[in-house]
Each structure stands twice: as C-alpha cells, then as structure tokens.
C-alpha atoms as a PDB file:
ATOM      1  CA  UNK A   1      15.890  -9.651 -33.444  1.00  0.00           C
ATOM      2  CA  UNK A   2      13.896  -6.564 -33.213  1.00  0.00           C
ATOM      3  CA  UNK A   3      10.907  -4.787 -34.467  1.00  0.00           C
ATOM      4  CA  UNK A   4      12.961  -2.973 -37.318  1.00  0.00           C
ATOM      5  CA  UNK A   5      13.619  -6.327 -38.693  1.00  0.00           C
ATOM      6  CA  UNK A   6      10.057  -7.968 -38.001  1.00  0.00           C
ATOM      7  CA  UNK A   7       9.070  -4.397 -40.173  1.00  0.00           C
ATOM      8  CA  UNK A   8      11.705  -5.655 -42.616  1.00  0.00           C
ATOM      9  CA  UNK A   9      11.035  -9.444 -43.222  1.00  0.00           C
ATOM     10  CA  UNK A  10       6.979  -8.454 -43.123  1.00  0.00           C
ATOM     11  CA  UNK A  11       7.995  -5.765 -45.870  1.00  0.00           C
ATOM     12  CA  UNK A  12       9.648  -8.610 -48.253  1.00  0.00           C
ATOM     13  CA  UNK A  13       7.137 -11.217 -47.459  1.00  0.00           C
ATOM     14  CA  UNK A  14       4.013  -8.986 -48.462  1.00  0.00           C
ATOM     15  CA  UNK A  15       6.084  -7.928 -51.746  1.00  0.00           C
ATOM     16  CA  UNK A  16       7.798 -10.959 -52.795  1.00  0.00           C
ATOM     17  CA  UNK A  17      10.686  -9.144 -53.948  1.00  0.00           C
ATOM     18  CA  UNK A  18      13.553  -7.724 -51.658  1.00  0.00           C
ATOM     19  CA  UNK A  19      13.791  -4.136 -54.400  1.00  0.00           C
ATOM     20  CA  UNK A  20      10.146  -3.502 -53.929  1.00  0.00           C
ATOM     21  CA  UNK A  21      10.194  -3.990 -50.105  1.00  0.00           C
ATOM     22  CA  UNK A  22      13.262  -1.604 -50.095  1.00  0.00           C
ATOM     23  CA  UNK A  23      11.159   1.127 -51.965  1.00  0.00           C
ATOM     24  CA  UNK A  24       7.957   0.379 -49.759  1.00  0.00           C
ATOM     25  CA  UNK A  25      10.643   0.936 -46.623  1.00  0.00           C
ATOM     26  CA  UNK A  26      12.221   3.888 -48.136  1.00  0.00           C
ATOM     27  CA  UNK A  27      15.586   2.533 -48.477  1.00  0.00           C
ATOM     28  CA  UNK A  28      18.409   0.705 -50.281  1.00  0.00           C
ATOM     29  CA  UNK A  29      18.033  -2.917 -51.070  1.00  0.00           C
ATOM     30  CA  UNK A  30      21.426  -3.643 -50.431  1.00  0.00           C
ATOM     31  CA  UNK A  31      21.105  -2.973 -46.848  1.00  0.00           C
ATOM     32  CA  UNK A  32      17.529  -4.471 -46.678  1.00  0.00           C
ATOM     33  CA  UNK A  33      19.210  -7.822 -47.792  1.00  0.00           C
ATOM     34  CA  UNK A  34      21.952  -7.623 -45.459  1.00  0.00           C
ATOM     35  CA  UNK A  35      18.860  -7.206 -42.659  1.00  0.00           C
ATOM     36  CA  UNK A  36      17.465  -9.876 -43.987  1.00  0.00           C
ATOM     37  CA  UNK A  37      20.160 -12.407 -44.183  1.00  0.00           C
ATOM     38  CA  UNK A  38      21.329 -11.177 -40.363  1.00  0.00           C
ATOM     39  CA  UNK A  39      17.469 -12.858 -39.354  1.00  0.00           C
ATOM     40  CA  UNK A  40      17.937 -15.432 -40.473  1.00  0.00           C
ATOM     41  CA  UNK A  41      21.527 -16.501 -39.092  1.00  0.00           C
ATOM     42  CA  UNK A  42      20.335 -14.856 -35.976  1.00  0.00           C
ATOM     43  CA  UNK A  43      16.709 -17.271 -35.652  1.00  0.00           C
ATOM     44  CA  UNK A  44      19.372 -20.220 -37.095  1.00  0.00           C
ATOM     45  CA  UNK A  45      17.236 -20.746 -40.461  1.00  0.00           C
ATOM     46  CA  UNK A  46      16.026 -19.632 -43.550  1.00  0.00           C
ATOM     47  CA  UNK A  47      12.855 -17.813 -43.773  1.00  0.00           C
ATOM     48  CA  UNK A  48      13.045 -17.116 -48.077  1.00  0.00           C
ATOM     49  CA  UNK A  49      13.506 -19.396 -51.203  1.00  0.00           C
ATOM     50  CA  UNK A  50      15.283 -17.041 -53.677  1.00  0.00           C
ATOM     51  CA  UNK A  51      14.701 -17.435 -57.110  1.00  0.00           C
ATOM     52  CA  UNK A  52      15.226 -14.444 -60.262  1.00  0.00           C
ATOM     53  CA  UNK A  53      11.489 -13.497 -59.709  1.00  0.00           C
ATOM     54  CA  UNK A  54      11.748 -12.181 -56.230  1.00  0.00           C
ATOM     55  CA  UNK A  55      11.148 -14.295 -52.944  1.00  0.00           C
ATOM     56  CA  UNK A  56       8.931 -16.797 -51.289  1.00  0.00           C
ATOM     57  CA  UNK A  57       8.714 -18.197 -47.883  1.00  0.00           C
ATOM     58  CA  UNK A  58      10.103 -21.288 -46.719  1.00  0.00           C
ATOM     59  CA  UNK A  59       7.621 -23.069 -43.814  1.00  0.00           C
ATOM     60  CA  UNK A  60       9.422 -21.410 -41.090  1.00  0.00           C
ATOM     61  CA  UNK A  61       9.088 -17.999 -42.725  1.00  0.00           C
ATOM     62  CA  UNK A  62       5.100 -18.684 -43.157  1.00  0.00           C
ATOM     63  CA  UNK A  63       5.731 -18.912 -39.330  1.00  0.00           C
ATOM     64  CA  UNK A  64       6.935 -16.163 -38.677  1.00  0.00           C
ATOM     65  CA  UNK A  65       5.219 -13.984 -40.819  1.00  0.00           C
ATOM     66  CA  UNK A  66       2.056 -14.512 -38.313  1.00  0.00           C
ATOM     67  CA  UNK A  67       3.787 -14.437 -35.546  1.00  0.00           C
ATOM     68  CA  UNK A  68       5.460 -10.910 -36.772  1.00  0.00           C
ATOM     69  CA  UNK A  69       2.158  -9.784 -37.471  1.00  0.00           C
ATOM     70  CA  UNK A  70       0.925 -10.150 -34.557  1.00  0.00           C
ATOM     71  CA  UNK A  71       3.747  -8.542 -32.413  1.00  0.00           C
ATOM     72  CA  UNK A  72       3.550  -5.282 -34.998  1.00  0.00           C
ATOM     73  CA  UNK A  73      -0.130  -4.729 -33.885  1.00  0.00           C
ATOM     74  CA  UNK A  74       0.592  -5.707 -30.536  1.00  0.00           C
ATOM     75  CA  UNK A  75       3.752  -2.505 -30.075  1.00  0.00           C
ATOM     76  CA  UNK A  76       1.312  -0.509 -32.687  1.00  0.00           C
ATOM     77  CA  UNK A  77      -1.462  -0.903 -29.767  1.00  0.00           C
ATOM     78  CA  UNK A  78       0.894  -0.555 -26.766  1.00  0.00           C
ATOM     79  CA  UNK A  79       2.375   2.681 -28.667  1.00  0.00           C
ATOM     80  CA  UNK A  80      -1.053   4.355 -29.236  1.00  0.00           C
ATOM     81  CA  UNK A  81      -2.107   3.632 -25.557  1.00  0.00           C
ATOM     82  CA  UNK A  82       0.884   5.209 -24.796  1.00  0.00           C
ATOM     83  CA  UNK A  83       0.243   8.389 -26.666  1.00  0.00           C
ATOM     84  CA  UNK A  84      -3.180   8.299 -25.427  1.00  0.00           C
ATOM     85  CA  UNK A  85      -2.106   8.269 -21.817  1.00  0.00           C
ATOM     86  CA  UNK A  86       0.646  11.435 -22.734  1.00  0.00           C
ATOM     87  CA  UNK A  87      -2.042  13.095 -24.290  1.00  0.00           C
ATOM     88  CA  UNK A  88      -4.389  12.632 -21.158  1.00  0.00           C
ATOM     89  CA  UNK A  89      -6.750  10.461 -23.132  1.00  0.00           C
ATOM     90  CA  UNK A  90      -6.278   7.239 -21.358  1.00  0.00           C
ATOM     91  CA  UNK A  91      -5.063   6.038 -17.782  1.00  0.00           C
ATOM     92  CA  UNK A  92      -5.176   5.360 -14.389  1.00  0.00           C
ATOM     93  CA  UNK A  93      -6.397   8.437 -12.136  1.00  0.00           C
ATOM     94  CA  UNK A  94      -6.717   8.065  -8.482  1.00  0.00           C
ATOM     95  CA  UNK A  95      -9.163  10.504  -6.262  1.00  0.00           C
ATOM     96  CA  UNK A  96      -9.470  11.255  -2.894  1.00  0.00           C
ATOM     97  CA  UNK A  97     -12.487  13.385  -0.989  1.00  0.00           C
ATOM     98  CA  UNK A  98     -13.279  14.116   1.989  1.00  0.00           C
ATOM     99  CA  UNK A  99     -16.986  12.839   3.455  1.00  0.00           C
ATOM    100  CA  UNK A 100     -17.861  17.159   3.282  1.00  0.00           C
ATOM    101  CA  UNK A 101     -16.508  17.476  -0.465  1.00  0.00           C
ATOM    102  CA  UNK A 102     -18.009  14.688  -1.813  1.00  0.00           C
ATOM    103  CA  UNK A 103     -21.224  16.334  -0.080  1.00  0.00           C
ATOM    104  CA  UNK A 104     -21.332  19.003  -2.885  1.00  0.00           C
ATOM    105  CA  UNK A 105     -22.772  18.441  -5.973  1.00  0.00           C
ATOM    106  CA  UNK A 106     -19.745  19.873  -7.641  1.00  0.00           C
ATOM    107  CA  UNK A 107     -17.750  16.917  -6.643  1.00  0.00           C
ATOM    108  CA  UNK A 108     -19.798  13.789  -8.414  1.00  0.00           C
ATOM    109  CA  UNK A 109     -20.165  16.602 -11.137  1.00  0.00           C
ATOM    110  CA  UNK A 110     -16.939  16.397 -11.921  1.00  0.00           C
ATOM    111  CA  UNK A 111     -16.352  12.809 -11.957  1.00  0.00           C
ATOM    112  CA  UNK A 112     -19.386  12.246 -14.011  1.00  0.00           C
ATOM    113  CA  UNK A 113     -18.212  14.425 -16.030  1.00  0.00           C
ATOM    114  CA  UNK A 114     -14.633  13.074 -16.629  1.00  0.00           C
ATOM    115  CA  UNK A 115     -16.134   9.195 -17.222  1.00  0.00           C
ATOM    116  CA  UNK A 116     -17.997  11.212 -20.363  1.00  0.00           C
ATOM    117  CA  UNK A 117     -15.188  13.275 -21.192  1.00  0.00           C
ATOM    118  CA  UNK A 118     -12.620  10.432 -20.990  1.00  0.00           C
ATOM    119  CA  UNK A 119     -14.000   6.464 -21.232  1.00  0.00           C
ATOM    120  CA  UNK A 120     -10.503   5.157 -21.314  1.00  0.00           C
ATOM    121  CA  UNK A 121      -9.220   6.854 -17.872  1.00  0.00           C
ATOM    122  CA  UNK A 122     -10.179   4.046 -14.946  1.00  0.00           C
ATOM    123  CA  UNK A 123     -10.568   5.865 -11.694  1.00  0.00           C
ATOM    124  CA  UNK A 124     -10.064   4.923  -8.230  1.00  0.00           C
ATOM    125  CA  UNK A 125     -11.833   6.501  -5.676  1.00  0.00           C
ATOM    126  CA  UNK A 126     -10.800   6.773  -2.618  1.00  0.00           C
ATOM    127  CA  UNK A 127     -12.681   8.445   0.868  1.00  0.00           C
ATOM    128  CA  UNK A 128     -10.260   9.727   4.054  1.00  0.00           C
ATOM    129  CA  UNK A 129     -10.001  13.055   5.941  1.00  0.00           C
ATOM    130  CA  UNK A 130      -8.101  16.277   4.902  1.00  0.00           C
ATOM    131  CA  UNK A 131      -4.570  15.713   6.470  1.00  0.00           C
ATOM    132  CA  UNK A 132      -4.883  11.470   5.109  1.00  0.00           C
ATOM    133  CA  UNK A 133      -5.807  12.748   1.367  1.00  0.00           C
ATOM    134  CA  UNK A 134      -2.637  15.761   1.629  1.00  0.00           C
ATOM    135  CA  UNK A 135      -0.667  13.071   2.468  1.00  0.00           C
ATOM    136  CA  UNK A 136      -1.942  10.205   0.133  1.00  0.00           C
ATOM    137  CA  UNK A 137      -1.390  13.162  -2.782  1.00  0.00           C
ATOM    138  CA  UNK A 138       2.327  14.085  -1.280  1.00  0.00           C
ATOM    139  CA  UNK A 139       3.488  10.562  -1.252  1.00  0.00           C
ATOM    140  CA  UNK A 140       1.831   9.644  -4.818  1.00  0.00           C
ATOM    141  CA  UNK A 141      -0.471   6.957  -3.657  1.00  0.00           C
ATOM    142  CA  UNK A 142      -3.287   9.611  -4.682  1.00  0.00           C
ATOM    143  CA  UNK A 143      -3.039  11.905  -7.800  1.00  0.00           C
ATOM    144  CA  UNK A 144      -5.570  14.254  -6.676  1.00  0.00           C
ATOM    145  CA  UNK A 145      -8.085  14.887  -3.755  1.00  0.00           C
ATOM    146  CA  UNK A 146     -10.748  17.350  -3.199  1.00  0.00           C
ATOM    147  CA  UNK A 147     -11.093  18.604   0.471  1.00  0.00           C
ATOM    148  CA  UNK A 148     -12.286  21.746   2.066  1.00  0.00           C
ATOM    149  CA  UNK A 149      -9.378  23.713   4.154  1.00  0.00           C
ATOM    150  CA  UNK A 150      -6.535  22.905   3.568  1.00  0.00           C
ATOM    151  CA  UNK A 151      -4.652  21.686   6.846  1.00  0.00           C
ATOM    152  CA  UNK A 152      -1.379  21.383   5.701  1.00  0.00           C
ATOM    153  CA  UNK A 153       0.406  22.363   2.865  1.00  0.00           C
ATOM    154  CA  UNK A 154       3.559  20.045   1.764  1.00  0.00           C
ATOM    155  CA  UNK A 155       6.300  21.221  -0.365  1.00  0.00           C
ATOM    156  CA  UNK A 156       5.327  20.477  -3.764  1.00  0.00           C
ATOM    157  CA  UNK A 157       1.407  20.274  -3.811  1.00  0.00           C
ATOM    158  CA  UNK A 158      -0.900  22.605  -5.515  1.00  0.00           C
ATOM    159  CA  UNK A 159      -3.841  24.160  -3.453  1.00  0.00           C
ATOM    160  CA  UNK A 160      -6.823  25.392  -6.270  1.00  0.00           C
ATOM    161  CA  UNK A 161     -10.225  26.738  -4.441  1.00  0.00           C
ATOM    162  CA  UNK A 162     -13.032  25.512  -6.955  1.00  0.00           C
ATOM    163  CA  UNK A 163     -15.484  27.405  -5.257  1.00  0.00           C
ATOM    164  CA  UNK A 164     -16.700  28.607  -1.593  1.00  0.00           C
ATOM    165  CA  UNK A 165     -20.007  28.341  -0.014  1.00  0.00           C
ATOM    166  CA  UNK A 166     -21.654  29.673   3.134  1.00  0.00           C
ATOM    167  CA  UNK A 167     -21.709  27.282   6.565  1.00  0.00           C
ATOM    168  CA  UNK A 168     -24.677  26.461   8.163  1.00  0.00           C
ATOM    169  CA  UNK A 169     -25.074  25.748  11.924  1.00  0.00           C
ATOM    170  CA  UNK A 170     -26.594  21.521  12.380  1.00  0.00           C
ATOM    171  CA  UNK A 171     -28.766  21.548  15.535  1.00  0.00           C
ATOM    172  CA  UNK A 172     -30.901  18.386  16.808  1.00  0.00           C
ATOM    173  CA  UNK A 173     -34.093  18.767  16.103  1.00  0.00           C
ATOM    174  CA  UNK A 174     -36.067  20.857  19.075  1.00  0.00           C
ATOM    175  CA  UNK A 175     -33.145  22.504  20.253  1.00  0.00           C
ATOM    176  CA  UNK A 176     -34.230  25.889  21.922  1.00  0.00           C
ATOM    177  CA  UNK A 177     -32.329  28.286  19.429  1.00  0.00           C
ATOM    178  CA  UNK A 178     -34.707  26.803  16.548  1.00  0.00           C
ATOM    179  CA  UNK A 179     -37.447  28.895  18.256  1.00  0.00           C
ATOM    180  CA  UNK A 180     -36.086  32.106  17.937  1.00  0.00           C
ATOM    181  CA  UNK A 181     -36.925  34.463  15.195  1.00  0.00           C
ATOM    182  CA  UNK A 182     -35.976  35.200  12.037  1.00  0.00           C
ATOM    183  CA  UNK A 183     -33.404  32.643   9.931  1.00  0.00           C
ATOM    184  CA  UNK A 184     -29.935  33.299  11.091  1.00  0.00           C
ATOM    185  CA  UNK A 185     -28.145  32.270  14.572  1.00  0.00           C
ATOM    186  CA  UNK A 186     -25.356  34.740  15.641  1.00  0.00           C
ATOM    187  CA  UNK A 187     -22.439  33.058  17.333  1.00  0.00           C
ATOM    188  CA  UNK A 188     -22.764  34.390  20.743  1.00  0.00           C
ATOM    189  CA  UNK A 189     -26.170  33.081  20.894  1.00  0.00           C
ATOM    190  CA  UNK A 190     -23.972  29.748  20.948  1.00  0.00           C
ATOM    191  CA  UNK A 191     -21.445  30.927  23.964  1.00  0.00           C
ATOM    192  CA  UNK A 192     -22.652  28.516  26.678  1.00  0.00           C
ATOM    193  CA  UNK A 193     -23.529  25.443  23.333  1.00  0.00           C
ATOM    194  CA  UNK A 194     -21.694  22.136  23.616  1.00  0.00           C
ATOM    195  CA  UNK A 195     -20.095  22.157  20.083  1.00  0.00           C
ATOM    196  CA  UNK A 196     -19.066  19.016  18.158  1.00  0.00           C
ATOM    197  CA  UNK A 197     -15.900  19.697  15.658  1.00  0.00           C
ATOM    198  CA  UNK A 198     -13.919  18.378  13.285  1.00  0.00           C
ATOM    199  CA  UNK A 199      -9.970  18.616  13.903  1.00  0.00           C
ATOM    200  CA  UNK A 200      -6.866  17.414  12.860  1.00  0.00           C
ATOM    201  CA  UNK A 201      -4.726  17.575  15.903  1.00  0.00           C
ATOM    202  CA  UNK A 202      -2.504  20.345  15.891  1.00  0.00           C
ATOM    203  CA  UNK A 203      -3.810  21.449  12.440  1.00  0.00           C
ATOM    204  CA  UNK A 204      -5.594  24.962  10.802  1.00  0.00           C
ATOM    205  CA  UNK A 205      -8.917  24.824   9.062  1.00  0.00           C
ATOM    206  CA  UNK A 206     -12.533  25.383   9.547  1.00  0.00           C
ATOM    207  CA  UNK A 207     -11.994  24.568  13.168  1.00  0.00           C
ATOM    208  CA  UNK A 208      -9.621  27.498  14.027  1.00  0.00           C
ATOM    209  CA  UNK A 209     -11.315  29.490  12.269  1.00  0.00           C
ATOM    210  CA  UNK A 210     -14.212  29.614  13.704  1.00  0.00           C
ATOM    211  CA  UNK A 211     -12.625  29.669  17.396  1.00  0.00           C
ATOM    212  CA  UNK A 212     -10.771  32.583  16.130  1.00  0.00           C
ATOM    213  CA  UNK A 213     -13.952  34.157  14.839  1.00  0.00           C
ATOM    214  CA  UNK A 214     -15.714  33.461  18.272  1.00  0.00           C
ATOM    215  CA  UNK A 215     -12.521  34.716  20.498  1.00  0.00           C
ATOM    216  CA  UNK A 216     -13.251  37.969  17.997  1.00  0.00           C
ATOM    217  CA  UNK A 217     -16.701  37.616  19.019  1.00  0.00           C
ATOM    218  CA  UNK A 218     -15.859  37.659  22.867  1.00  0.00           C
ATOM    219  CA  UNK A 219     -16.456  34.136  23.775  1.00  0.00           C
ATOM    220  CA  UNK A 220     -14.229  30.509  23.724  1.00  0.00           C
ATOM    221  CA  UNK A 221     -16.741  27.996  22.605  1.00  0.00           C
ATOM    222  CA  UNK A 222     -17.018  24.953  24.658  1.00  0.00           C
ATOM    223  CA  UNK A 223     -15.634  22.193  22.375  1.00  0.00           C
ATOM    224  CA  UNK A 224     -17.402  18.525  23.812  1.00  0.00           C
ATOM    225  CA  UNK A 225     -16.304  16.534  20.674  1.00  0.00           C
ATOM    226  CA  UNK A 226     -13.529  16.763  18.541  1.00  0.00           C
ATOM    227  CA  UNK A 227     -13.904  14.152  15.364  1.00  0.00           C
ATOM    228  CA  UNK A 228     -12.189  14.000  12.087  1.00  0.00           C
ATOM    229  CA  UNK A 229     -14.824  13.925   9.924  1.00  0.00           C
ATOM    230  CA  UNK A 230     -18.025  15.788   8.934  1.00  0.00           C
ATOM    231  CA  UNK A 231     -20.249  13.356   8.982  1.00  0.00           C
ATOM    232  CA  UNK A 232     -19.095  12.040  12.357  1.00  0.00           C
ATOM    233  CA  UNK A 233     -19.759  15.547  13.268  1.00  0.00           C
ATOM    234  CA  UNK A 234     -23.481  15.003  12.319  1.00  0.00           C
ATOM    235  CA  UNK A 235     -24.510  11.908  12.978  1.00  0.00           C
ATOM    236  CA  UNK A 236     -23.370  13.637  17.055  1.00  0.00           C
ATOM    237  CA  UNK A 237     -25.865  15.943  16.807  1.00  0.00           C
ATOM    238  CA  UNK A 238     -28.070  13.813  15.476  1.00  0.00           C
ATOM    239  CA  UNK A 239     -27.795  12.398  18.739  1.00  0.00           C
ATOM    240  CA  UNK A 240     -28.361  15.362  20.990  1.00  0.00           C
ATOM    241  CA  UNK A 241     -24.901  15.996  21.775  1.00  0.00           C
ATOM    242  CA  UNK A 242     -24.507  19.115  20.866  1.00  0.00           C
ATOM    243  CA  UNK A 243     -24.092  21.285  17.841  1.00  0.00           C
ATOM    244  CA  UNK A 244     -21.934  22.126  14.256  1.00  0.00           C
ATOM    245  CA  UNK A 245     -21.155  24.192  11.795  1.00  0.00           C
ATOM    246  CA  UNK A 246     -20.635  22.975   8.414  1.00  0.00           C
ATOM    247  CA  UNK A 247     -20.740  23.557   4.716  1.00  0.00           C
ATOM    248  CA  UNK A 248     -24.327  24.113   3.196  1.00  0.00           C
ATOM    249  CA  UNK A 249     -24.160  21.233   1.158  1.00  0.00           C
ATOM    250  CA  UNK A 250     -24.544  19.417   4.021  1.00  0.00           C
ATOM    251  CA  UNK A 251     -28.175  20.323   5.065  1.00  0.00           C
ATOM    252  CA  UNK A 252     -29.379  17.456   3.628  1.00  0.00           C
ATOM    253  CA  UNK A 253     -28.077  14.815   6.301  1.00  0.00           C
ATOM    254  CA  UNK A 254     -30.349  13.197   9.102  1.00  0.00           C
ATOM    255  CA  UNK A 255     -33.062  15.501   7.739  1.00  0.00           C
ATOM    256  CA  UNK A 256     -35.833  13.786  10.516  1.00  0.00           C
ATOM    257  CA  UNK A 257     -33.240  14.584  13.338  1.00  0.00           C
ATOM    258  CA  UNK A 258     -31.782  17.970  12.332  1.00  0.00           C
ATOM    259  CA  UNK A 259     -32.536  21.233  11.348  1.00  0.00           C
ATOM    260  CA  UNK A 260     -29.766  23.972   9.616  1.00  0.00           C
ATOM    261  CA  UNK A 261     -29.523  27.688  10.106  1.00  0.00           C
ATOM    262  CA  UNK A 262     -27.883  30.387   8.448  1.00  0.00           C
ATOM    263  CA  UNK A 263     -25.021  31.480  10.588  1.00  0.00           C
ATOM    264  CA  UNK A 264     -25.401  34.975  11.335  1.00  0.00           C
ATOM    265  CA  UNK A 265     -23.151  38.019  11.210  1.00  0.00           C
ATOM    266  CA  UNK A 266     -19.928  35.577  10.285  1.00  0.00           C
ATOM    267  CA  UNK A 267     -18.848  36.511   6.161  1.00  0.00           C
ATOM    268  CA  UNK A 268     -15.993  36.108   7.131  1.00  0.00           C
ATOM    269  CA  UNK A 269     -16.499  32.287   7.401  1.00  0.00           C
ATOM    270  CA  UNK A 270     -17.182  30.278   4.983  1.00  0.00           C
ATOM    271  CA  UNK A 271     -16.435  26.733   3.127  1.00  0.00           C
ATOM    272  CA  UNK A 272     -13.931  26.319   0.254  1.00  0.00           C
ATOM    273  CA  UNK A 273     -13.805  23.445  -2.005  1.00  0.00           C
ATOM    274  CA  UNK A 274     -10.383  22.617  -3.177  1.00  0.00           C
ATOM    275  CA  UNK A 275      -8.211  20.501  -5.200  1.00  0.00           C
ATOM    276  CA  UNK A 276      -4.936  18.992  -4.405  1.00  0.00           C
ATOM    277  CA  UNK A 277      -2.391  17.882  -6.668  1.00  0.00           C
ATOM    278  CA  UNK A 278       1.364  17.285  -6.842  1.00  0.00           C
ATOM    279  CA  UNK A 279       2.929  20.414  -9.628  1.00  0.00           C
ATOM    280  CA  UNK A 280       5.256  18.482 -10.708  1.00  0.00           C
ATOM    281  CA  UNK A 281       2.708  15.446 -12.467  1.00  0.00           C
ATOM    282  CA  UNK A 282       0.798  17.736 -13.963  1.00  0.00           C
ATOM    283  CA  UNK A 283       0.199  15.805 -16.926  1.00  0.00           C
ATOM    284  CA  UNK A 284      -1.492  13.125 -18.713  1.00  0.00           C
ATOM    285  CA  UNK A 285      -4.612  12.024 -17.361  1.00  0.00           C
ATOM    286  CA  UNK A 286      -4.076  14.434 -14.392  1.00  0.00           C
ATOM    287  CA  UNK A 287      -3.712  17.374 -16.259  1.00  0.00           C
ATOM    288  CA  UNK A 288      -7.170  16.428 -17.982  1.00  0.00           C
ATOM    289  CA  UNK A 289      -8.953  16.131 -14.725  1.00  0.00           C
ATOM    290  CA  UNK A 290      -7.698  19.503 -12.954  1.00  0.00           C
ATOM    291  CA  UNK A 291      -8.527  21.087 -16.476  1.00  0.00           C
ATOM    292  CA  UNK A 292     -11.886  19.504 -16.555  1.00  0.00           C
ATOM    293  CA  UNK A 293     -12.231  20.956 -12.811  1.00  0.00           C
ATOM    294  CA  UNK A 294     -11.182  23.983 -13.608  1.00  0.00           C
ATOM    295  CA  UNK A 295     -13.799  24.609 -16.306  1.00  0.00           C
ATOM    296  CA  UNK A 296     -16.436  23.029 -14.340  1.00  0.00           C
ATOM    297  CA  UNK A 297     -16.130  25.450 -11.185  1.00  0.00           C
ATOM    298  CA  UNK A 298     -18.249  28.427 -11.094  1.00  0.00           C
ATOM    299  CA  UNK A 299     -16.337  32.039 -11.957  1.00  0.00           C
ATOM    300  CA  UNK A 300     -15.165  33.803  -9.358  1.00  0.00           C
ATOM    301  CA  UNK A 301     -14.880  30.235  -6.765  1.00  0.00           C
ATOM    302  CA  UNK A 302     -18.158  31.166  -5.138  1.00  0.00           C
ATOM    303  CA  UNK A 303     -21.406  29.375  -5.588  1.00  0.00           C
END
C-alpha cells in the first residue's frame, strides 16, 4: 500500500462510483478497479459493497477513509515544507560571529531582517573566534559566519566582504597620548606602547597587518597580550594593560574606562566585515540569507 492507492480508494469513496473516480483521476476504470481490488487483498479485507449504482463502504473502508485522509494532508504538508525549504522559504539556518562582527550594526541588521523576511527559517546562533567559525562553516556544523579577516581560507568556502570600516585605537582612560592634540594618533607615537592583540596562532589578519604596517613604519610594536577575541582585547585595556586597535564599531565598549582615537596616517588599515559560506550549499535557506546580505550591505563594501 501506497499513497497512489490511498489517492485511489479516497477517489472512489468520495464518488461512489469506480467510472467517475476514474474520470476525476484521469484514467481508465479498468485499471482503477484492478487498484482497487489489489487494496484490498493486500490490507486482507474488503473496503466496498458493490451494487449496479456504484459503491459504498463496508466498516473497515469507513476506516480507512479517515485514516487515508489524514496521511494525504499529512505527505501534502511534508511536500510543501519541502518545497518551501528548496525554495529558501523555510528551514534550519545556523550562524556564527565573531564578538567584533556582531559589534556592527550591520550584523543584528541582517538577522532582524531575515526573521521578517523569512518567519519559517529557525536560526541558531552561534558566538566563537575567526579560525573556530572557518572551521565550524568547513565541516558543516555552521552554514554561515560573519567575521572580520579572514584567517584561513579552506578549500571550498566562499569569502564575501560586506563592507569595511576604519579602526580606532582603545586606550584606558587618562593615558598620556589622550592629551595630545588634534583627533588622530599616528603609530609611531605608539613605538615604546604595551599593545594587547588578538591572534590566532600562526594565522594572518588584523594582527599582521598592523605589525607589517608598523615594521613599514620603522618600529616592532611590543606585543604584552595576545587574546583571541576582541572583546578580551578590551576589557585588557580597560584594565590599564595596555592598548588596541579595533574596528569602529567597537567604540562603544567600557565607555567609563576607555576612550577611542582615530588612527592616524594608516588607510591602508582598516576592518572588513565578511561572510563565510561553503559554495557548494548555496541553496535553500542559505542562499536566502547571503542574498538578503548581499542586498543589505552598503555599495561599494565601505561604510
């Protein structure tokens, strides 16, 4: 038994006559009673008493009738979820940040955004550092993550930059630098600074480069903390152990116990937001959410 001849017996039932259900199915009757008579010897009983008028149902064919019911909206349902989901309508969409992307406004923007768009797609949110979210996206425990550099790039995964934004240097409140005119610090200013920054060992990103930016600048900064996230970062200099450079955004952290500056004389450096995603899923509910990203981000990736 299968839902082809639930369709059938429902058809017969709801007509009372095997010729008319054949016409309503769009085929022979012939073949519609040779359906019919395989359900029954298949369920072991007989579901219509035949008589010149057409068809009625016996007590276990009243049974069945409900129960076939039932199952036909039940597949109907399971079959428009699952042209929902295709069509990126409906789902399950996991997302990953980073402490410093989820800093922007862009990046609750988005999601907002995508509960509107889309009621029926559940995410799951989920916080970790750059190189934990790359590999959380690689492996397919994560469809997506928004991060700033990149600090690996696995076979397979899609790098987009939403948009960059300038970096700001995080001092602790009275540091001696905050007395000097004007808005912007220049980096040698910084040469003999204790600096506080976030790495993944052995990895590129913001952190190399700004060493490689103050090496071009004549100086190797002296590097007291290395921590793997932002807000790590921050809640150090909070402290009064030392100083950091991160994305704008981010100004708005310990506001009683630090102060931001422009960074000064450094274009060259600045903070990307981008999305990660595997190529090869993009579809369905994921293909929804980079496309709903993509529209969202400001032309040109620069805000």
């Amino acid at each position: 038994m299968d839902l082809k001849h639930l369709r059938y017996f429902v058809a017969v039932a709801e007509t009372g006559h095997i010729t008319r259900a054949a016409q309503r199915l769009g085929m022979q009757q012939p073949p519609l009673s040779q359906q019919i008579r395989a359900l029954e010897e298949s369920l072991g009983t007989a579901l219509f008493h035949r008589h010149p008028k057409g068809v009625t149902l016996t007590d276990s064919g009243q049974l069945l009738l409900e129960d076939s019911r039932r199952l036909l909206q039940e597949a109907e349902a399971v079959r428009s979820r699952m042209h929902a989901v295709a069509a990126g309508h409906a789902g399950v969409l996991a997302v990953g940040f980073t402490s410093s992307a989820a800093s922007h406004a862009f990046t609750p923007q988005v999601l907002r955004a995508c509960r509107r768009a889309y009621p029926d797609i559940a995410l799951q949110i989920r916080e970790d550092h750059a190189a934990g979210l790359t590999e959380a996206v690689a492996a397919g425990r994560l469809h997506c993550g928004f991060l700033r550099v990149p600090v690996e790039r696995p076979p397979g995964l899609r790098f987009e930059t939403l948009l960059r934004e300038p970096v700001l240097v995080a001092l602790p409140v009275g540091h001696p630098l905050l007395a000097r005119k004007g808005r912007g610090l220049a980096l040698p200013l910084m040469r003999d600074e204790a600096f506080i920054l976030v790495r993944q060992s052995g990895a590129p990103g913001l952190y190399a480069q700004l060493l490689a930016l103050c090496e071009d600048q004549g100086f190797t900064p002296s590097v007291k903390h290395e921590v793997s996230r932002m807000m790590t970062a921050l809640n150090l200099v909070a402290a009064g152990e030392g100083i950091t450079i991160v994305p704008a955004s981010m100004r708005g952290a310990h506001p009683d116990a630090i102060e931001y500056r422009p960074l000064a004389g450094a274009r060259s450096l600045d903070a990307p937001l981008t999305l990660v995603y595997r190529e090869s899923e993009l579809r369905g509910p994921l293909q929804s959410f980079v496309k709903l990203a993509r529209d969202a981000a400001p032309r040109g990736g620069a805000r």
